[in-house]
Protein backbone atom coordinates (compact mmCIF):
# COMPACT_ATOMS: atom_id res chain seq x y z
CA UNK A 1 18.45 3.07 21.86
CA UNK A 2 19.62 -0.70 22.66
CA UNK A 3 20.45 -2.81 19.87
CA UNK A 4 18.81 -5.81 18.73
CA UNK A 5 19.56 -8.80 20.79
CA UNK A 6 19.45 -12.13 18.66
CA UNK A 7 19.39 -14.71 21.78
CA UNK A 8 16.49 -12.76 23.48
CA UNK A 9 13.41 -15.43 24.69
CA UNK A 10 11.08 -14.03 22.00
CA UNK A 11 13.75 -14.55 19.09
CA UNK A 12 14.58 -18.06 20.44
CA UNK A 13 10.54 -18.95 20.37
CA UNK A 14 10.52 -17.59 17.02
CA UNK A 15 13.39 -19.79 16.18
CA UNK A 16 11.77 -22.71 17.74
CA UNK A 17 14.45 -23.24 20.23
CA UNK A 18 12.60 -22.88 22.93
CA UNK A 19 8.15 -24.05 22.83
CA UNK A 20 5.24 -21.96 22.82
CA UNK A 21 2.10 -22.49 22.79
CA UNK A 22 0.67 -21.02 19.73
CA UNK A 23 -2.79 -19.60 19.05
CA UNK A 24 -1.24 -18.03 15.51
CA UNK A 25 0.73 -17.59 12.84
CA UNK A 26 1.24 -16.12 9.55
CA UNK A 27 4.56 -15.31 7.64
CA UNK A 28 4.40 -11.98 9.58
CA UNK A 29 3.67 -13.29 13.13
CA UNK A 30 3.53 -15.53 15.64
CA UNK A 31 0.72 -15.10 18.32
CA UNK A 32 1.88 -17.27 21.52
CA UNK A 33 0.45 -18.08 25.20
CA UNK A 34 2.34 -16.00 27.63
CA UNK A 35 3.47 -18.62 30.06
CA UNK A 36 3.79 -15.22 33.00
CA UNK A 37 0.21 -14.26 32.42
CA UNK A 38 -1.48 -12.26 35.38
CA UNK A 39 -4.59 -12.72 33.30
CA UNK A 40 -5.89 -15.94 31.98
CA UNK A 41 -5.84 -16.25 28.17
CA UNK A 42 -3.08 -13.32 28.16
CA UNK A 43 -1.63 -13.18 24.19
CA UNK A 44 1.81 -11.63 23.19
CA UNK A 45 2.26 -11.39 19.30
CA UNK A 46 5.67 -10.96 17.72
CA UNK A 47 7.04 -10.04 14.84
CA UNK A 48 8.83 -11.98 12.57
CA UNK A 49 11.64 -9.79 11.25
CA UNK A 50 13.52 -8.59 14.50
CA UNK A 51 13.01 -5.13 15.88
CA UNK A 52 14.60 -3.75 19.07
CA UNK A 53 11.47 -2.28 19.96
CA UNK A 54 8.16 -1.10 18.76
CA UNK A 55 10.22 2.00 17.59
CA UNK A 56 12.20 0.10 15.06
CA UNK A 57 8.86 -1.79 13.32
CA UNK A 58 8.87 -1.28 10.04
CA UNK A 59 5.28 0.48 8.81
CA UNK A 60 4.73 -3.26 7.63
CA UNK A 61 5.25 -5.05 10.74
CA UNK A 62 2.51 -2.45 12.74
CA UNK A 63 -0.12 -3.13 9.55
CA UNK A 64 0.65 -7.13 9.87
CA UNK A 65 0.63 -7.44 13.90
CA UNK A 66 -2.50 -5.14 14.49
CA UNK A 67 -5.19 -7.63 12.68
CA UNK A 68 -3.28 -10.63 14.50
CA UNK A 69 -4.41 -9.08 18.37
CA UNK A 70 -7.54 -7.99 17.32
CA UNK A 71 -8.28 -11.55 15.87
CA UNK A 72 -6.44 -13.59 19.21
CA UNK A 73 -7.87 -11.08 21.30
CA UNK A 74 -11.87 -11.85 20.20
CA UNK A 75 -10.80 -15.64 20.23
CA UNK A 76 -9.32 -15.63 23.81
CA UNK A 77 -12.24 -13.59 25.15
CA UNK A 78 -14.52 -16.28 23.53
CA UNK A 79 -12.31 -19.32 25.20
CA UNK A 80 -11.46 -17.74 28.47
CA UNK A 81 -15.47 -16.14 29.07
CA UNK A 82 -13.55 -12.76 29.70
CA UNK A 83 -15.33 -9.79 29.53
CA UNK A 84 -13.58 -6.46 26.97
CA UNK A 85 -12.90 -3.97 29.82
């Protein structure tokens, strides 16, 4: 499984070394406008503590991030006029 790479983008953003545009945050996440959206209002959420993957998440992490897209999903469906497909 690859390891855990500290200058990823996502890392960086959480850092604030390099902007976002963001639509959340708690001490768990960070919700942030993907700037290579095929969809308009598209939402990636991150964790706070690194983890290579969704593999490595601590039960913790899932519990904090799953509230976070259900919340910036609803909003960006209400700001965007997208329909739930």
């Amino acid at each position: 499984m690859p390891s855990y790479d500290p200058n990823n983008i996502f890392a960086k953003i959480l850092r604030g070394e390099l902007p976002a545009q963001k639509v959340y945050e708690d001490a768990e996440t960070l919700a942030f406008m993907d700037i290579g959206h095929v969809n308009p209002g598209h939402t990636l959420v991150a964790v706070k503590k690194h983890a290579a993957n969704v593999f490595e998440l601590e039960e913790a992490q899932a519990e904090a991030v799953a509230p976070v897209v259900k919340t910036s999903s609803t909003n960006r469906i209400s700001s965007f006029s997208t329909s739930r497909g």
